[in-house]
Protein backbone atom coordinates (compact mmCIF):
# COMPACT_ATOMS: atom_id res chain seq x y z
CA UNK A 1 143.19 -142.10 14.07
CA UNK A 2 146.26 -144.03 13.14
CA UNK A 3 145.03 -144.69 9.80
CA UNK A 4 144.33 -141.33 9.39
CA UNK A 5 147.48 -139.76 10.34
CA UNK A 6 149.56 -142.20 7.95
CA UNK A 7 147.13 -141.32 4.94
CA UNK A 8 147.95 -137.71 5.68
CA UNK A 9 152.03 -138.43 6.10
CA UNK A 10 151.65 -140.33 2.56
CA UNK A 11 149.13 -138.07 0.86
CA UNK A 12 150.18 -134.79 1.83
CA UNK A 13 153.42 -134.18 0.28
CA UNK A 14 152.44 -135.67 -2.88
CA UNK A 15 149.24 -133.50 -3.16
CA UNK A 16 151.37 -130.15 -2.26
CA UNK A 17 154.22 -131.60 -4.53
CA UNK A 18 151.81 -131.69 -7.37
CA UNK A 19 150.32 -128.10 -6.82
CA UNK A 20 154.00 -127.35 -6.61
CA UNK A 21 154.78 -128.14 -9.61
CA UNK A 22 151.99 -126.61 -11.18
CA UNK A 23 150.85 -126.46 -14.91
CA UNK A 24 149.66 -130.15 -16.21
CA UNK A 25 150.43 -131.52 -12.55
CA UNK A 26 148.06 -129.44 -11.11
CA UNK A 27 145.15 -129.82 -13.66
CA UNK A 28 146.07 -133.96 -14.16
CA UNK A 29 146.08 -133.69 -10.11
CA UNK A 30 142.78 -131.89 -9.54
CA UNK A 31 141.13 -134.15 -12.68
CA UNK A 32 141.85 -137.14 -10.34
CA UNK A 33 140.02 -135.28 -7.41
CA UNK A 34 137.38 -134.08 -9.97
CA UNK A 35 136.84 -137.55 -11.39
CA UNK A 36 137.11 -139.02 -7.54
CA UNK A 37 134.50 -136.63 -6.24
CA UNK A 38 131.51 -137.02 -9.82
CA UNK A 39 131.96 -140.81 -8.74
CA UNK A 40 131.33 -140.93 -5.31
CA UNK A 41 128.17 -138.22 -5.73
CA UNK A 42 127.13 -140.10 -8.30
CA UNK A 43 126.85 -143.44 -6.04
CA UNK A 44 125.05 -141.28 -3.67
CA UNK A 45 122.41 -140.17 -5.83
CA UNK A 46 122.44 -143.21 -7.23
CA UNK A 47 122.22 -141.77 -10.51
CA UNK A 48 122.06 -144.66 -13.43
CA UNK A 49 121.52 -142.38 -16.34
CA UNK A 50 124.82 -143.75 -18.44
CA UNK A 51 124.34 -141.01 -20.75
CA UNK A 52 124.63 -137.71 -17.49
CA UNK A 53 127.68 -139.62 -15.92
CA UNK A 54 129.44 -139.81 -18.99
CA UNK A 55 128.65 -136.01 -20.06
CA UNK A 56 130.04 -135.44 -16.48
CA UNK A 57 133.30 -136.76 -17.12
CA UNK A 58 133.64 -135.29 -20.49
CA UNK A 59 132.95 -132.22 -19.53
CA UNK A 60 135.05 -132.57 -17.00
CA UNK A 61 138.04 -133.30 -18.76
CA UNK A 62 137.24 -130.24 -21.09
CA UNK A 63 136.95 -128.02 -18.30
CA UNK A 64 140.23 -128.68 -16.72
CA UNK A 65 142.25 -129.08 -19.61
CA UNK A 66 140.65 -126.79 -21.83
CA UNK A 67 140.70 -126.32 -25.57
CA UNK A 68 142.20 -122.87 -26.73
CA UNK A 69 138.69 -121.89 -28.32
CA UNK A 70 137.04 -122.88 -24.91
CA UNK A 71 136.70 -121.46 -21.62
CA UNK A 72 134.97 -122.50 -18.70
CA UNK A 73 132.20 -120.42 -19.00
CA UNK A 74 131.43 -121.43 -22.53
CA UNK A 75 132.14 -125.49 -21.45
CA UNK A 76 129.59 -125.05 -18.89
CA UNK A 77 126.55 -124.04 -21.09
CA UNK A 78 127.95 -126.57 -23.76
CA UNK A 79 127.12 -129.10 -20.92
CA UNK A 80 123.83 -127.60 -19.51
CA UNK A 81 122.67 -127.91 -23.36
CA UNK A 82 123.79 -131.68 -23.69
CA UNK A 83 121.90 -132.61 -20.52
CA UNK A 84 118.52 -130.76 -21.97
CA UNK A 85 119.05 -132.68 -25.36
CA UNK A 86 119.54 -135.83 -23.24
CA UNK A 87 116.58 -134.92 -21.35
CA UNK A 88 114.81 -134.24 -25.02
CA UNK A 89 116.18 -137.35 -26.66
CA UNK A 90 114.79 -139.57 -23.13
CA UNK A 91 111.37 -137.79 -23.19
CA UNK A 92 108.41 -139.63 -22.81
CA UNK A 93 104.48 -139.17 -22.31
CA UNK A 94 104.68 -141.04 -19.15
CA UNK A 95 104.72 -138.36 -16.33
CA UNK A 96 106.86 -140.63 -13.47
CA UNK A 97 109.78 -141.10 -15.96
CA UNK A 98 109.65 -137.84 -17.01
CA UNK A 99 109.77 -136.58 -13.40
CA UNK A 100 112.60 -138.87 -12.52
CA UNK A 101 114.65 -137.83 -15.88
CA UNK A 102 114.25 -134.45 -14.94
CA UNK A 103 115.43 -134.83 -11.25
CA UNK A 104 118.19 -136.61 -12.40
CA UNK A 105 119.30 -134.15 -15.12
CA UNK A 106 119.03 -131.40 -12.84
CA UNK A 107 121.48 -133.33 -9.67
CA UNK A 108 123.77 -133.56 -13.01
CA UNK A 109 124.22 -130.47 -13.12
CA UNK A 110 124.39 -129.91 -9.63
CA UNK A 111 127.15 -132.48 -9.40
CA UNK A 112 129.16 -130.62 -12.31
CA UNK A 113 129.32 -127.10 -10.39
CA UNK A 114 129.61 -128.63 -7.23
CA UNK A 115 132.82 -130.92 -7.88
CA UNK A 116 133.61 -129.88 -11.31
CA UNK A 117 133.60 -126.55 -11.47
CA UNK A 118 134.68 -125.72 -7.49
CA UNK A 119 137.91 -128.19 -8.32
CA UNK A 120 138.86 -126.21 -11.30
CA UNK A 121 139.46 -123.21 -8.90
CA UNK A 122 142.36 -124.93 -7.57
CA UNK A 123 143.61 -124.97 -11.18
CA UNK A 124 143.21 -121.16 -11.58
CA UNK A 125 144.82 -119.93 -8.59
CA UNK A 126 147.45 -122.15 -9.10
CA UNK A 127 148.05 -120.46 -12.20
CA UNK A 128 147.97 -116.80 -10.61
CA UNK A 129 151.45 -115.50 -10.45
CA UNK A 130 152.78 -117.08 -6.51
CA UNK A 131 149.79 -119.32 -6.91
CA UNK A 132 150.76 -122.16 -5.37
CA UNK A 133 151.92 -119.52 -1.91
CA UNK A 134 148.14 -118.25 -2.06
CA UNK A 135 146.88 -121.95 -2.48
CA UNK A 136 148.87 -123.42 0.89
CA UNK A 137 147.63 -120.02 2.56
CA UNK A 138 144.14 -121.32 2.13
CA UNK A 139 144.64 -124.93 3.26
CA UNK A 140 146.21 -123.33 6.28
CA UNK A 141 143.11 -121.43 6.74
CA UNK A 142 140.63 -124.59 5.95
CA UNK A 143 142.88 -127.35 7.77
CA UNK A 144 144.11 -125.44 10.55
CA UNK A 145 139.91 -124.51 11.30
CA UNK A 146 138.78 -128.03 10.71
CA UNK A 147 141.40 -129.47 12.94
CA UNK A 148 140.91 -127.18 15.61
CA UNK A 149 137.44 -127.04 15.40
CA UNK A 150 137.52 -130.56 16.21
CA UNK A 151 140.22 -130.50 19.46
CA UNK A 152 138.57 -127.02 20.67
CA UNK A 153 134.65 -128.77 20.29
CA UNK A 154 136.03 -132.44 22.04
CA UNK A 155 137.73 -129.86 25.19
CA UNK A 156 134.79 -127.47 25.62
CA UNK A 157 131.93 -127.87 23.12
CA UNK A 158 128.65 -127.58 25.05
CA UNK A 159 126.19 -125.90 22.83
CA UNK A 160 125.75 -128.01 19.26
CA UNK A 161 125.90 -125.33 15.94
CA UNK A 162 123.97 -128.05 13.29
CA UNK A 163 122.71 -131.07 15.41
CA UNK A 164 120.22 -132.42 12.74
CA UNK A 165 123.18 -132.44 10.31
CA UNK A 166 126.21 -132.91 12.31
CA UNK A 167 125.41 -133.61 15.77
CA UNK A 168 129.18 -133.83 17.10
CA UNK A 169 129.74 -130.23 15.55
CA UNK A 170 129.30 -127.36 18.56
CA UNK A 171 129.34 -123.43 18.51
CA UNK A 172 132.52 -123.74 20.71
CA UNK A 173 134.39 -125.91 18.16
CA UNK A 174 133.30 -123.45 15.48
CA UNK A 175 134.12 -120.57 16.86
CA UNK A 176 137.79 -122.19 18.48
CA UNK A 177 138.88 -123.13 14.83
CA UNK A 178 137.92 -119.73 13.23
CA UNK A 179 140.05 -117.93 15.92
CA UNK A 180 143.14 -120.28 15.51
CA UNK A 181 142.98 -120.19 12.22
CA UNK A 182 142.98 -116.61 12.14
CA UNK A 183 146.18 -116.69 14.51
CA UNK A 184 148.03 -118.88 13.08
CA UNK A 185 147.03 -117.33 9.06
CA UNK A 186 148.80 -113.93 10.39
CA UNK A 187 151.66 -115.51 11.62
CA UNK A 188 152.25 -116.88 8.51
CA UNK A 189 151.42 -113.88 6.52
CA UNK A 190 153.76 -112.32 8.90
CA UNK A 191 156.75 -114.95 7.99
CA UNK A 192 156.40 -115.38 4.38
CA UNK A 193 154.82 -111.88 3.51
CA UNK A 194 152.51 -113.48 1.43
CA UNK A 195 149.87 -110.69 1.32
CA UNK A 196 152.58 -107.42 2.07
CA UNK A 197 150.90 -104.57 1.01
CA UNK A 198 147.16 -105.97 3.30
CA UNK A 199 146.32 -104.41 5.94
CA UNK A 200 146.72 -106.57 8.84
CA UNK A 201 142.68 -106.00 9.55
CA UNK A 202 141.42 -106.71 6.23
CA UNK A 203 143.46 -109.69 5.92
CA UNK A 204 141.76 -111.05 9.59
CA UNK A 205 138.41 -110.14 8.45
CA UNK A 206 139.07 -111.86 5.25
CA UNK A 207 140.76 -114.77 7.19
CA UNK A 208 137.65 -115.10 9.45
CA UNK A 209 135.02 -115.19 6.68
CA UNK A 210 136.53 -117.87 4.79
CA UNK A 211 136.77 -120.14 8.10
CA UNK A 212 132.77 -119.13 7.94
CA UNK A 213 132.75 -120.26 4.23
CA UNK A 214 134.95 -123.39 5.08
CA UNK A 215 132.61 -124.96 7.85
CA UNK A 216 129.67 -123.81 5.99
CA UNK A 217 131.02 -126.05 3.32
CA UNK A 218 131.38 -128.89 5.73
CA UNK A 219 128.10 -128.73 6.87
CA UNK A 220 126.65 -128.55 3.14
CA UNK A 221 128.52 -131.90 2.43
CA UNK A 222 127.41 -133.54 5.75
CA UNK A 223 123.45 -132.72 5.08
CA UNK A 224 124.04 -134.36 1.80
CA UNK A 225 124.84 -137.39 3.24
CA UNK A 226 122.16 -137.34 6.14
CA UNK A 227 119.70 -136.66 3.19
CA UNK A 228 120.91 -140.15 1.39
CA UNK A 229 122.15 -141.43 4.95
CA UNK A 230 125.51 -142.26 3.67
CA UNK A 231 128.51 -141.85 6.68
CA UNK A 232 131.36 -141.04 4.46
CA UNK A 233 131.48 -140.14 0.64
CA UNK A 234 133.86 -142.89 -0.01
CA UNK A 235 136.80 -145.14 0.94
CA UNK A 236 139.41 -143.92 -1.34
CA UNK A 237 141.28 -142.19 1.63
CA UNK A 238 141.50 -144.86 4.44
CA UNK A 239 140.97 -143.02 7.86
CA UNK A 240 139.51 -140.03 6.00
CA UNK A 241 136.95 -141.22 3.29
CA UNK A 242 136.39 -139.98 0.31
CA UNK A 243 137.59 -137.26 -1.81
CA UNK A 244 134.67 -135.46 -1.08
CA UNK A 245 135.24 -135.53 2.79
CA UNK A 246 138.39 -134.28 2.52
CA UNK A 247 137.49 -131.60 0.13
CA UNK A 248 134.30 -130.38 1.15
CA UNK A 249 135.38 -127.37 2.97
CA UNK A 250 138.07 -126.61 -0.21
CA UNK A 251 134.76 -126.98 -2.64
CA UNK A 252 133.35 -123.95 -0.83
CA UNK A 253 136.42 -121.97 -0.37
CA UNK A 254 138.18 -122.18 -3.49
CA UNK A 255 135.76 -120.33 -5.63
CA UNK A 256 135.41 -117.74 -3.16
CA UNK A 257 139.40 -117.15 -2.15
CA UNK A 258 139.80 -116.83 -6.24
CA UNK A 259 136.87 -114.44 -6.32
CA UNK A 260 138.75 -111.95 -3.37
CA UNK A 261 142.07 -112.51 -4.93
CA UNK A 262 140.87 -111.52 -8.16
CA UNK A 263 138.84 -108.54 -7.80
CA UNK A 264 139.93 -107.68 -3.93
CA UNK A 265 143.13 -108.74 -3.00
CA UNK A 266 145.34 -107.86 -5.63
C-alpha cells in the first residue's frame, strides 16, 4: 500500500501536468501509455508475429500524432488492411498455421482498438475547448468509484458481483463507489460549474452510468488476465502494475464520455 501511495504522489501530478498542458504533451503523454499498454497485451497474448507488433506501434504513432491528410478513422482501416496483407503475405496450405496466423491477426486488431484507439480519446477531449476540466471530471468519476468501491466492498461487501473473474469484487463495493462517485461528481460540478447549463438529474444519471461503464471496464481487463492467468498487466507502476491496470476503467470510459460530450452534453 505504501508503494502504491508514493507511485501515485510521484505519478499523479506529472500525468495531470501533462494533460494540462495539452497539445504535443498530451498526445507524446498518452503515446507513452499507448505504447506501455500494446506491450504489456502483447506479452499476454504472447503474440510473436514481429511483423503485427510492429504495425501496432506504427499505427499507433500515426493515430496519435496524425498526418494532416489522415484521420483516425481512415488510419484504422489503413491498419486493418496491413494486417490482412500480412495475413496474405504469411499464408500457407497448412491449416494449424493458418489458424494460428489468423487468431493472431485478429487479437492485433483487438489490441489496436482496445489500447490504441480508447487512449487516443484522451487526446480528443483534451483538445475540446475546457478539455482538460472535462478530462479531471472523469478521473474523478473513475478514481473516486474504484477507490471507494474498494473501502465500501472491504467494510460491508457480502454478496460477490463477478467471482469467476474478480472474486474480491462485491455488489456492495459496486454499488458504494457508484453512489460516492456520484456525490462527490456534483459537488464538484457544483464548485467549478463545469457542466452549468446540465440539469442537475441528467448530469447524475450520466454520472452513474459511466461508474457502470468504469467497473465494467475493470472487470473486462481482469477476465483477460484470468483467461491468460496473468495477476497484473505489468510492473511499470510499482504498487499498481501496469499501465493497463491503471487504465482499464479509463479504456472504457474515455470513448464513451467523448461520445456524450460530443453529441449530448454540449
Amino acid at each position: 500500500m505504501i508503494t502504491r501511495i508514493i507511485t501515485a504522489l510521484i505519478g499523479l501530478p506529472i500525468f495531470l501536468g501533462l494533460l494540462y498542458k495539452g497539445e504535443y504533451y498530451t498526445q507524446i503523454l498518452v503515446l507513452a501509455m499507448v505504447y506501455a499498454g500494446i506491450s504489456e497485451i502483447v506479452n499476454i497474448f504472447n503474440i510473436k508475429n514481429k511483423s503485427i507488433v510492429l504495425s501496432l506501434f506504427l499505427f499507433s504513432a500515426i493515430t496519435i500524432f496524425p498526418p494532416e491528410f489522415l484521420l483516425p478513422f481512415e488510419t484504422a482501416m489503413f491498419f486493418m488492411l496491413t494486417l490482412f496483407i500480412i495475413y496474405i503475405k504469411d499464408f500457407t496450405h497448412n491449416n494449424d498455421e493458418n489458424k494460428e496466423k489468423f487468431i493472431t491477426t485478429i487479437k492485433g486488431l483487438f489490441i489496436y482498438f482496445y489500447v490504441t484507439l480508447s487512449f487516443y480519446h484522451l487526446v480528443l477531449l483534451r483538445n475540446m475547448d475546457d478539455g482538460f476540466r472535462y478530462i479531471f471530471f472523469m478521473f474523478i468519476i473513475i478514481w473516486v468509484t474504484d477507490s471507494f468501491a474498494y473501502f465500501t466492498g472491504m467494510a460491508f461487501g457480502k454478496n460477490k458481483l463477478a467471482p469467476s473473474i474478480s472474486p474480491k469484487k462485491t455488489i456492495e463495493g459496486s454499488v458504494g463507489g457508484s453512489l460516492s462517485a456520484l456525490i462527490i461528481s456534483l459537488l464538484i460540478n457544483k464548485c467549478f460549474a463545469i457542466f452549468p447549463e446540465v440539469s442537475i438529474w441528467i448530469l447524475a444519471i450520466i454520472i452513474l452510468f459511466l461508474t457502470v461503464i468504469s467497473q465494467l471496464g475493470d472487470l473486462f481487463e481482469s477476465s483477460i488476465k484470468r483467461i491468460y492467468n496473468v495477476k497484473d498487466s505489468g510492473k511499470i507502476l510499482p504498487g499498481h502494475g501496469g499501465v493497463l491496470d491503471r487504465f482499464d476503467s479509463t479504456i472504457f470510459v474515455a470513448p464513451v464520455f467523448y461520445i456524450l460530450l460530443k453529441f449530448l452534453i454540449l
